[in-house]
Protein backbone atom coordinates (compact mmCIF):
# COMPACT_ATOMS: atom_id res chain seq x y z
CA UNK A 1 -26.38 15.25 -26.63
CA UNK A 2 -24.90 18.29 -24.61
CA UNK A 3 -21.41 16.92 -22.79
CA UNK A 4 -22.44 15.72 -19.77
CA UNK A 5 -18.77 14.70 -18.22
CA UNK A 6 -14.85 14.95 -18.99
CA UNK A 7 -11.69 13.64 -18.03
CA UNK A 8 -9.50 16.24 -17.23
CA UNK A 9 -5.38 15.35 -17.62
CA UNK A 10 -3.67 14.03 -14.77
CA UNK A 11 -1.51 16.13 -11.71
CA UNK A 12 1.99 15.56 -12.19
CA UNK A 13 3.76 12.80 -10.39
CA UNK A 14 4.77 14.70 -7.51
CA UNK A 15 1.76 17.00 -6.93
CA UNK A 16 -0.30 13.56 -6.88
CA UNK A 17 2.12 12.03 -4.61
CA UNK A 18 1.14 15.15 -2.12
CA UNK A 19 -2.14 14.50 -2.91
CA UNK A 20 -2.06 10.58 -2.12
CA UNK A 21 -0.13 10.90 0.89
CA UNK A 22 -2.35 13.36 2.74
CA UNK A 23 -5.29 11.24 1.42
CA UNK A 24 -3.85 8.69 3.79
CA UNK A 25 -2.79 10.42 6.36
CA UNK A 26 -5.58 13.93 6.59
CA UNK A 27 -9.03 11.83 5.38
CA UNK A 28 -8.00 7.87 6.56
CA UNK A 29 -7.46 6.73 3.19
CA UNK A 30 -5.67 3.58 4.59
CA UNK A 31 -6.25 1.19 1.52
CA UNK A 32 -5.06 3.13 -1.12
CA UNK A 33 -4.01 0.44 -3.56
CA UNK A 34 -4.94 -3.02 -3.54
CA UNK A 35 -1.98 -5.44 -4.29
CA UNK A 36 0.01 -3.27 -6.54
CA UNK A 37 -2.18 -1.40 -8.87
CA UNK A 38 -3.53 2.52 -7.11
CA UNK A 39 -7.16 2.62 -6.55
CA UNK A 40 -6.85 6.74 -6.52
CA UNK A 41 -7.16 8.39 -10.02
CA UNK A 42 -4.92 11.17 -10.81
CA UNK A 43 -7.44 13.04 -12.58
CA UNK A 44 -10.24 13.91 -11.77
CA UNK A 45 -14.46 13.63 -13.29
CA UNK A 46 -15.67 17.13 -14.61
CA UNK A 47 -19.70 17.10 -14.38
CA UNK A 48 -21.64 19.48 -16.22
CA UNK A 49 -23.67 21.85 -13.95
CA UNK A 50 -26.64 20.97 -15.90
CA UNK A 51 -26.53 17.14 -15.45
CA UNK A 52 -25.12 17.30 -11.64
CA UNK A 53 -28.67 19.22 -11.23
CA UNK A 54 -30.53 16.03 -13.30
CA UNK A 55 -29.00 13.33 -11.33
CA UNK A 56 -29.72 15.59 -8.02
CA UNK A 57 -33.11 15.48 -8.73
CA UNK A 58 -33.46 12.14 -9.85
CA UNK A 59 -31.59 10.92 -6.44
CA UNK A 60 -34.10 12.77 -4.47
CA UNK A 61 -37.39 11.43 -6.01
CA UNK A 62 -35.54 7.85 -5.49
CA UNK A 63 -34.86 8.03 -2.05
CA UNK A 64 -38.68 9.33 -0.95
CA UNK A 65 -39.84 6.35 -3.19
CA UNK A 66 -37.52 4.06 -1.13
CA UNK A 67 -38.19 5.57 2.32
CA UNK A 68 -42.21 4.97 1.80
CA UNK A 69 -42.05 1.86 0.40
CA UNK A 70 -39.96 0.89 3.53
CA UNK A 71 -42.51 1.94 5.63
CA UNK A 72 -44.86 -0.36 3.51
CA UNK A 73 -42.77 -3.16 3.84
CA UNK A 74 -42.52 -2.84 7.26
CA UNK A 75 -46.25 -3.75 8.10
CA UNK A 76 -46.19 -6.01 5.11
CA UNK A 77 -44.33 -9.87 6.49
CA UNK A 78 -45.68 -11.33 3.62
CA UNK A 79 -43.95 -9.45 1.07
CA UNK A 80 -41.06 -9.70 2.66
CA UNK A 81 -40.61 -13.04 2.60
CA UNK A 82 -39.81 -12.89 -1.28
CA UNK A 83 -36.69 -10.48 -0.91
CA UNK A 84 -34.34 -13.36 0.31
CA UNK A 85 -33.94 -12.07 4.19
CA UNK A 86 -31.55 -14.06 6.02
CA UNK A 87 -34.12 -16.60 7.85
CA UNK A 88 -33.22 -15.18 11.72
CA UNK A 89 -34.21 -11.44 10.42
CA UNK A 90 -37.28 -12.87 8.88
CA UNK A 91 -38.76 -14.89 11.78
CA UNK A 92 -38.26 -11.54 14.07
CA UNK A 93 -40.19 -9.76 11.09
CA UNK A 94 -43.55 -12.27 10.93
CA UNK A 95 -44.74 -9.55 12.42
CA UNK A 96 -44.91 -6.03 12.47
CA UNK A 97 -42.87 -4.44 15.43
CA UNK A 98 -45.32 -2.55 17.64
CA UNK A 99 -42.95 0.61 17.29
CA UNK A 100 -41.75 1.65 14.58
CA UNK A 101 -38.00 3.70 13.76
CA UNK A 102 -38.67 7.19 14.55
CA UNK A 103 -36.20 10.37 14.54
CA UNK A 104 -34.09 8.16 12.60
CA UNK A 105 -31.62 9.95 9.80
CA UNK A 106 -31.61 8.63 6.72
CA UNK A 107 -28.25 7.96 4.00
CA UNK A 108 -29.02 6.45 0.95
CA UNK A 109 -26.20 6.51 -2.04
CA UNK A 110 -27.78 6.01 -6.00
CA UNK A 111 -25.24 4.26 -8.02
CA UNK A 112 -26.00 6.43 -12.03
CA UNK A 113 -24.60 5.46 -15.47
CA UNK A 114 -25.03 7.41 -18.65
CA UNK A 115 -26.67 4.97 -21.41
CA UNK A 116 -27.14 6.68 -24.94
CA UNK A 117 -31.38 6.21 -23.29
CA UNK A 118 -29.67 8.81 -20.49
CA UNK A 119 -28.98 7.72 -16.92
CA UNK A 120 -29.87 4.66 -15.46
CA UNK A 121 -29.23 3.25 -11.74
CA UNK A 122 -27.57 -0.01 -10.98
CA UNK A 123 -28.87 0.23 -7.65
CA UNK A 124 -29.20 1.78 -3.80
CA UNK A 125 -27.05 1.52 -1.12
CA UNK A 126 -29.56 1.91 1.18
CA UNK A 127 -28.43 0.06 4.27
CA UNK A 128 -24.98 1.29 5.21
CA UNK A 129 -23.13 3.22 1.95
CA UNK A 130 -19.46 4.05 2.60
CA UNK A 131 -17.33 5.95 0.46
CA UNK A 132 -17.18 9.28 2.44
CA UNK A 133 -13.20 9.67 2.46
CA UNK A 134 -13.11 9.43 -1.04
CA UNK A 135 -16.41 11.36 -1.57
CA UNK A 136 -15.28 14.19 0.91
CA UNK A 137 -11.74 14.02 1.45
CA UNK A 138 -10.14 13.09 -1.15
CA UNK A 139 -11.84 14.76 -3.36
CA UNK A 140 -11.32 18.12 -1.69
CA UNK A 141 -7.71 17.13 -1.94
CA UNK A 142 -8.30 17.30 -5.86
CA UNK A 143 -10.50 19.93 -6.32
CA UNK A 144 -7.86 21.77 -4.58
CA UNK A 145 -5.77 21.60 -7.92
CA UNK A 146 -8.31 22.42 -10.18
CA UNK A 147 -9.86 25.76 -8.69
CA UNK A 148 -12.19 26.35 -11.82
CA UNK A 149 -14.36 23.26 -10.25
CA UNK A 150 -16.10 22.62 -7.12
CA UNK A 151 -17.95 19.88 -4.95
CA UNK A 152 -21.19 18.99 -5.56
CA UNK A 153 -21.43 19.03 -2.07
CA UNK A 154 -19.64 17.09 1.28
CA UNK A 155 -21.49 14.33 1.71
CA UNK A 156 -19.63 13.57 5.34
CA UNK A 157 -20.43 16.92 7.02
CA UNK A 158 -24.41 16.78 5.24
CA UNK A 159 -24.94 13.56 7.67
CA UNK A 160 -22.55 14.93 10.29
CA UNK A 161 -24.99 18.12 10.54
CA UNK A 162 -28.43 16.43 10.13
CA UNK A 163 -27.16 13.71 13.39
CA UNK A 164 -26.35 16.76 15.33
CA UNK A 165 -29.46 18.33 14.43
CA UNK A 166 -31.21 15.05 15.41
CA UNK A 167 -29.40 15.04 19.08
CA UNK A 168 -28.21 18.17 19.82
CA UNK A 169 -25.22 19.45 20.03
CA UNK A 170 -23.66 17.48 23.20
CA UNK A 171 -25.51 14.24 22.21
CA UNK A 172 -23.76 10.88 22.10
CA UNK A 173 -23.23 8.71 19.36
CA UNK A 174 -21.71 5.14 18.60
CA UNK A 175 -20.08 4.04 15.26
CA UNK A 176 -20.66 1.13 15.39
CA UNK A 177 -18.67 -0.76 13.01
CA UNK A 178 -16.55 -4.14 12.40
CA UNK A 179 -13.28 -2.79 14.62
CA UNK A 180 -10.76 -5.30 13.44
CA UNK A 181 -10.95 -4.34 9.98
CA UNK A 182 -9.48 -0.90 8.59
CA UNK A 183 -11.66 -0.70 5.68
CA UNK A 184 -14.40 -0.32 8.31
CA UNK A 185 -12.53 1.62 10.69
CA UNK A 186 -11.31 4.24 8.33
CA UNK A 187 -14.82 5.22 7.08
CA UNK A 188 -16.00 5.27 10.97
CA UNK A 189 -12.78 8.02 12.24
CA UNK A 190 -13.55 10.14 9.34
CA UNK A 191 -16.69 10.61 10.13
CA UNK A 192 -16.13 10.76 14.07
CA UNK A 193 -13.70 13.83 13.12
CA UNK A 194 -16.85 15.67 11.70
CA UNK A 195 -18.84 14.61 14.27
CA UNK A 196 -16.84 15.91 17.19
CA UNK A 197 -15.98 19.39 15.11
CA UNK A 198 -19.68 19.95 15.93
CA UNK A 199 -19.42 19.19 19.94
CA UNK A 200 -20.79 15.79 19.70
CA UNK A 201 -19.28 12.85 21.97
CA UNK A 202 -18.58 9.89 19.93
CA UNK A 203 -17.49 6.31 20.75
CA UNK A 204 -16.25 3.52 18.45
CA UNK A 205 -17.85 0.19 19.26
CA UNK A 206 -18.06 -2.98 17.99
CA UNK A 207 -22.44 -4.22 17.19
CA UNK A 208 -21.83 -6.83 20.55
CA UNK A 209 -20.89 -4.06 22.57
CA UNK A 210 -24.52 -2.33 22.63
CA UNK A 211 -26.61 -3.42 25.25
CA UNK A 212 -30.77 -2.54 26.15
CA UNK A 213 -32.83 -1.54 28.23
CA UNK A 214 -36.49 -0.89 28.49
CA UNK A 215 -35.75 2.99 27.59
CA UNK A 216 -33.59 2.30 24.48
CA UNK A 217 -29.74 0.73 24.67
CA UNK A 218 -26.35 1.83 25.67
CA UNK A 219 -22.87 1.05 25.69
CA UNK A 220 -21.47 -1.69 27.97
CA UNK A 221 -18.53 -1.29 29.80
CA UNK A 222 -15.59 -4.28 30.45
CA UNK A 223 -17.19 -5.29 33.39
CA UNK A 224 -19.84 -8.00 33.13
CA UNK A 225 -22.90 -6.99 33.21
CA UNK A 226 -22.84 -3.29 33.85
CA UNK A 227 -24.22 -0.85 32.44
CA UNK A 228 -22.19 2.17 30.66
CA UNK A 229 -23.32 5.63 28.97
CA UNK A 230 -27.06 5.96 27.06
CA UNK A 231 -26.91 6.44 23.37
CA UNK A 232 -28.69 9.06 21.49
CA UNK A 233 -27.78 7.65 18.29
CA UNK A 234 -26.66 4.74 16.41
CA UNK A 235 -24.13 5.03 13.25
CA UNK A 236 -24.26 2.27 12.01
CA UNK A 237 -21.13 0.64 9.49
CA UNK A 238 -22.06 -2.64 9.72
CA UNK A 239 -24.52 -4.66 7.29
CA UNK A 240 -27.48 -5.36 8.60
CA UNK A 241 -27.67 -9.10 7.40
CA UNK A 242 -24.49 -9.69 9.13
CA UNK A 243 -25.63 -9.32 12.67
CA UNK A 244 -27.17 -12.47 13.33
CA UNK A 245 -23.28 -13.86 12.65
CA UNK A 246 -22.49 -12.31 15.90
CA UNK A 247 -21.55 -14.35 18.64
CA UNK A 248 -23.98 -16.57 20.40
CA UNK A 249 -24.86 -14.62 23.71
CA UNK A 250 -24.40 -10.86 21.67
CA UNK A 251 -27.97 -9.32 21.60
CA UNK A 252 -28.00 -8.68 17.79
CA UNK A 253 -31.70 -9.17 18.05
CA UNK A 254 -32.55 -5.99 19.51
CA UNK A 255 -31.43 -4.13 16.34
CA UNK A 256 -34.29 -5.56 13.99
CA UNK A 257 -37.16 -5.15 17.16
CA UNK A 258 -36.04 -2.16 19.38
CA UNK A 259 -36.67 1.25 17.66
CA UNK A 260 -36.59 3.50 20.43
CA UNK A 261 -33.02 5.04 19.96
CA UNK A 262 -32.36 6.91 16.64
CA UNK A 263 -30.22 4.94 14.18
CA UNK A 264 -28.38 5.85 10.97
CA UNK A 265 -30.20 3.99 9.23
CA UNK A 266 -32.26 1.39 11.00
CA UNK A 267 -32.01 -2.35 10.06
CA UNK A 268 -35.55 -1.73 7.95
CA UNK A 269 -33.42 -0.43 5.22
CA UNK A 270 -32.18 -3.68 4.59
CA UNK A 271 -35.51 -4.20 3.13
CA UNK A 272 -34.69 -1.81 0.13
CA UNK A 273 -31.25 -3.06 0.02
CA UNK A 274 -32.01 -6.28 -0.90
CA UNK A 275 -31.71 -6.65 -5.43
CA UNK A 276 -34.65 -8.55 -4.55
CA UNK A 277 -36.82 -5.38 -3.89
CA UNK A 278 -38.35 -4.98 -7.40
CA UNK A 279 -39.40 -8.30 -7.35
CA UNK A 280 -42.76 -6.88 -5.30
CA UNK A 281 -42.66 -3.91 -6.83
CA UNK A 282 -46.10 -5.10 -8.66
CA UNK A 283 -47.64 -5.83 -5.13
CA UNK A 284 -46.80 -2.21 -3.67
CA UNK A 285 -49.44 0.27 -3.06
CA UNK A 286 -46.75 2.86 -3.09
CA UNK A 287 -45.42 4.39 -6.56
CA UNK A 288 -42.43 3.58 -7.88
CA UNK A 289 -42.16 5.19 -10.76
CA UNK A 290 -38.79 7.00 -10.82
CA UNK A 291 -37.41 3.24 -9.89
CA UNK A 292 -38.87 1.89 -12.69
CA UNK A 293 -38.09 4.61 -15.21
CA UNK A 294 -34.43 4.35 -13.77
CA UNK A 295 -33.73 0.64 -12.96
CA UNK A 296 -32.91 -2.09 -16.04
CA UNK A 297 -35.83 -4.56 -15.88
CA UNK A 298 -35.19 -7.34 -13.36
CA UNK A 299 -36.72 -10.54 -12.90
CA UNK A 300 -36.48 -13.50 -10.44
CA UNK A 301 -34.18 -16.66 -12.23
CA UNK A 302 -36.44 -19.26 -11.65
CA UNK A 303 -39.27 -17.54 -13.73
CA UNK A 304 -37.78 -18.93 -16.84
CA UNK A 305 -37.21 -18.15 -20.35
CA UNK A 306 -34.10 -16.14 -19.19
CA UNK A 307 -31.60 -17.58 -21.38
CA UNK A 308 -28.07 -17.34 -19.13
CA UNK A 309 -26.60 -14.98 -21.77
CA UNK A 310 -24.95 -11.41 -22.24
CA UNK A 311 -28.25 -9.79 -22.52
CA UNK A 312 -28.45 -10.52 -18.70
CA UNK A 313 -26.61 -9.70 -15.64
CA UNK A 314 -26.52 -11.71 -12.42
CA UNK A 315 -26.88 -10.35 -9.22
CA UNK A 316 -26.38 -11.49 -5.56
CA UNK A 317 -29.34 -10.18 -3.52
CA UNK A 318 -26.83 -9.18 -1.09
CA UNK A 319 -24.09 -8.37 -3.19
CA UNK A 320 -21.94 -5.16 -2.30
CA UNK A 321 -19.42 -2.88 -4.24
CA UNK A 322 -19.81 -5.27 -7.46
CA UNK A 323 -19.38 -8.31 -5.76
CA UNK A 324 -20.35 -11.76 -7.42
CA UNK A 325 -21.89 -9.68 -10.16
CA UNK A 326 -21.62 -12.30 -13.68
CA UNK A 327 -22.17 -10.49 -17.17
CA UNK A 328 -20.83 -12.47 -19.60
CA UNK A 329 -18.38 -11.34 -22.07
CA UNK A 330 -16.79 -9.43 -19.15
CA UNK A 331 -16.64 -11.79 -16.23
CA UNK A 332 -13.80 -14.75 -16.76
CA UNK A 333 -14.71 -17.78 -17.90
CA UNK A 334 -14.43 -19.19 -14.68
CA UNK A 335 -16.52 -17.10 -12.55
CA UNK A 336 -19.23 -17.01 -14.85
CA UNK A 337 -19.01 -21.01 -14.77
CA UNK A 338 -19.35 -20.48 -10.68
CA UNK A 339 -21.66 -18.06 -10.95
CA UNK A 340 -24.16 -20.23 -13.10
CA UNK A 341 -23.70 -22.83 -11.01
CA UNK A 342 -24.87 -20.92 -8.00
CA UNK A 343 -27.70 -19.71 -9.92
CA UNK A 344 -29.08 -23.17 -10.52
CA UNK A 345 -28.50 -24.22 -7.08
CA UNK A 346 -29.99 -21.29 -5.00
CA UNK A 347 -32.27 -18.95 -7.40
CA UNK A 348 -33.66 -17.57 -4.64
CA UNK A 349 -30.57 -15.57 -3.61
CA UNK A 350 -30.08 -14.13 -6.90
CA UNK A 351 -31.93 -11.59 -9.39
CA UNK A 352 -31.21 -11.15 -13.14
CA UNK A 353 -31.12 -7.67 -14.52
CA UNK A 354 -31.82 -6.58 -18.48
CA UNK A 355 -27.92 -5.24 -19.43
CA UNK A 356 -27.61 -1.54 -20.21
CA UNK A 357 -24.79 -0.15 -22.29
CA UNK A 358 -23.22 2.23 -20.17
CA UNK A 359 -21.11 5.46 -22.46
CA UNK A 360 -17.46 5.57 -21.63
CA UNK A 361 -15.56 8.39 -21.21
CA UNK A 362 -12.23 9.33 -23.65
CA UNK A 363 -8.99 9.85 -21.17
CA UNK A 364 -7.91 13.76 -21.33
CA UNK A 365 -5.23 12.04 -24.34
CA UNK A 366 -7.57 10.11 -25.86
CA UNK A 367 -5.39 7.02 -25.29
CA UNK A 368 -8.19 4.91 -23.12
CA UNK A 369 -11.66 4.75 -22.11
CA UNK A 370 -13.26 4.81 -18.76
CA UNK A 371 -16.77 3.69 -17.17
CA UNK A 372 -17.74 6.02 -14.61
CA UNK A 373 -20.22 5.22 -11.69
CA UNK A 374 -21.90 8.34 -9.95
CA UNK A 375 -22.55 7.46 -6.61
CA UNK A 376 -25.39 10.08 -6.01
CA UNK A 377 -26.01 10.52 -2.09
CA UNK A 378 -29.35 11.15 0.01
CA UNK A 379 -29.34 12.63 3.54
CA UNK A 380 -32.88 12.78 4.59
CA UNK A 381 -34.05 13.30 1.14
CA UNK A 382 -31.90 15.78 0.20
CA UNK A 383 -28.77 15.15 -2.69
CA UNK A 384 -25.58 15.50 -0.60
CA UNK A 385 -22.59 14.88 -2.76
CA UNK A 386 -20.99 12.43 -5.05
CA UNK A 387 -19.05 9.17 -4.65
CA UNK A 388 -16.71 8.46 -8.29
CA UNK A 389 -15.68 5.31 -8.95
CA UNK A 390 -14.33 5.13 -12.55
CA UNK A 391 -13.12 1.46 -13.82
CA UNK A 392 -11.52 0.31 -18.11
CA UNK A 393 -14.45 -2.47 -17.64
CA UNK A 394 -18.61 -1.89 -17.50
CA UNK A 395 -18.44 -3.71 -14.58
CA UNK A 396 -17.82 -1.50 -11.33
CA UNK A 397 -16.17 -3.41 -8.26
CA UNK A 398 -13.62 -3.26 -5.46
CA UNK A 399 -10.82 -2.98 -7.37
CA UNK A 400 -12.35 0.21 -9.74
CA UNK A 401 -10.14 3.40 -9.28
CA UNK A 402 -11.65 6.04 -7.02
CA UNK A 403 -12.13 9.48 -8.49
CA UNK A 404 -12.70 13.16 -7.51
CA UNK A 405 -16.34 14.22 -9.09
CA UNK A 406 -16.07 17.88 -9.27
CA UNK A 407 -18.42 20.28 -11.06
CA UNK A 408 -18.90 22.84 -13.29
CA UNK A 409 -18.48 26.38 -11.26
């Protein structure tokens, strides 16, 4: 097999010190560690040319698979019903909505591994993927250091561009996000930065602070009642199947039936989000082929003869950044225990997934191994950059180190 990555050795202490601090400070990298232990890599991810091209490809033959199977699903309740919606979304879905999104722009992030088989996916952030600091800032920052390599591409100033193209160049658009958290926040001002480089007026709101009318929604003011400025798009940083936990009198409903204003991306792409979404796969009229060629068989846990083993991996249907995932061997004791548990209890929230070997990568001294994750990104279609995460176990979660992806020049 032709060498398809490399680990390239680390910046000295003080030139990655630099490199940290104007992470935090220049791109909103406010959570660079978590407890004690950095979640920046020193070093950075050299891709071959030839396989950043591959995985390119690949990413944009997934996302028009997932964008017209969406628009399937849409018109199709009854298929729904089997990819685990949260029950308020699904009784506002019984039926199709008489409009459907329109001018909407689309960001969808591929999470590849290399398998000795080649790459595989271990899914598609297709509701709200985050990651551009990291993706776009920081690893400028790096790439910086190692001039022989370059970006795939900026994944932040891709979207940035196709909103203003969708708006115009004085349009208005609200982030809206979860504003009391800076994991959130810091993904929402980056982006606002690019946004307003290109003459766009931006405002950061909380989901409860859009309001409707008959012509599409706006922003409410402080005073009750009132009305404040239209919106010409929606950025949305906030999961989908959390809106219904919004407060009691917040008009959350209006995101899953009003499609008049352009959104990034609409609720409907909670409907590929869900691990659920090859469960119908079978009962789609549209092809799927580069999803099934790409994606470890999955089946539903209460189908039987899946023995709970290490042959299997356990998925949330609406887990996120490697949450609740169980493959034994490599999950404690404990949380495997939970996680079983779980299972038994409420199968219809979970999915099991055939295991795939994913290929380290040697350390530039040969001293460790690393599992990298190439988070490939979409933006209408089109492959817009790469998202490393990079992590000593298979298993790819919150606490996996971020790294710079650069590529072959």
């Amino acid at each position: 097999m032709a060498e398809v990555w490399r680990l390239l050795p680390p910046l000295a202490p003080a030139e990655f010190q630099e490199v940290r601090l104007r992470a935090i400070f220049d791109c909103f990298k406010w959570d660079p560690q978590v407890e004690d232990t950095s979640i920046l890599a020193d070093f950075p991810l050299i891709l071959s040319r030839a396989a950043w091209q591959e995985i390119a490809g690949l990413a944009e033959r997934l996302a028009a698979e997932t964008l017209a199977a969406e628009r399937e699903l849409i018109e199709r309740p009854e298929l729904q019903q089997r990819l685990g919606l949260p029950k308020p979304i699904a009784r506002l879905w019984k039926k199709p909505p008489r409009v459907l999104p329109a001018g909407d722009v689309r960001v969808i992030r591929f999470d590849f591994h290399l398998t000795a088989d080649g790459w595989r996916i271990s899914e598609a952030n297709s509701d709200v993927p985050g990651g551009y600091n990291e993706a776009s800032g920081f690893s400028l920052l790096m790439r910086d250091h190692y001039p022989d390599f370059s970006l795939s591409a900026d994944p932040a100033e891709m979207l940035a561009q196709a909103i203003c193209a969708q708006v115009g160049g004085r349009g208005v658009v609200a982030l809206v996000h979860a504003t009391a958290y800076t994991d959130d926040r810091q993904v929402m001002a980056y982006l606002e930065r690019y946004l307003q480089r290109l003459g766009l007026q931006t405002h950061m709101i909380a989901p409860d602070h859009v309001g409707w009318n008959g012509d599409g929604n706006y922003l409410r003011t402080s005073q009750k009642n009132s009305v404040g400025e239209k919106i010409d798009l929606i950025l949305r940083f906030f999961p989908a199947e959390w809106l219904p936990n919004l407060r009691s009198n917040a008009p959350w409903q209006h995101f899953f039936t009003t499609f008049l204003t352009p959104a990034c991306n609409p609720t409907t792409a909670l409907l590929t989000q869900s691990k659920r979404f090859p469960l119908i796969w079978d009962a789609l009229r549209t092809p799927v082929d580069t999803w099934r060629q790409l994606l470890p068989e999955t089946a539903d846990p209460r189908q039987g003869g899946f023995p709970m083993d290490e042959t299997w991996v356990y998925k949330p249907a609406w887990g996120r950044i490697g949450e609740g995932i169980g493959m034994r061997g490599v999950t404690s004791a404990k949380e495997w225990k939970a996680i079983q548990g779980h299972v038994k209890r409420h199968p219809e929230e979970w999915v099991i997934q055939r295991r795939f070997e994913a290929l380290p990568v040697p350390a530039a001294d040969g001293n460790q191994q690393w599992y990298p994750c190439i988070g490939v990104y979409t933006v209408n279609g089109r492959a817009a950059g790469i998202y490393g995460r990079i992590s000593t176990t298979p298993i790819i979660t919150s606490t996996a180190k971020d790294v710079a992806v650069l590529v072959e020049n």
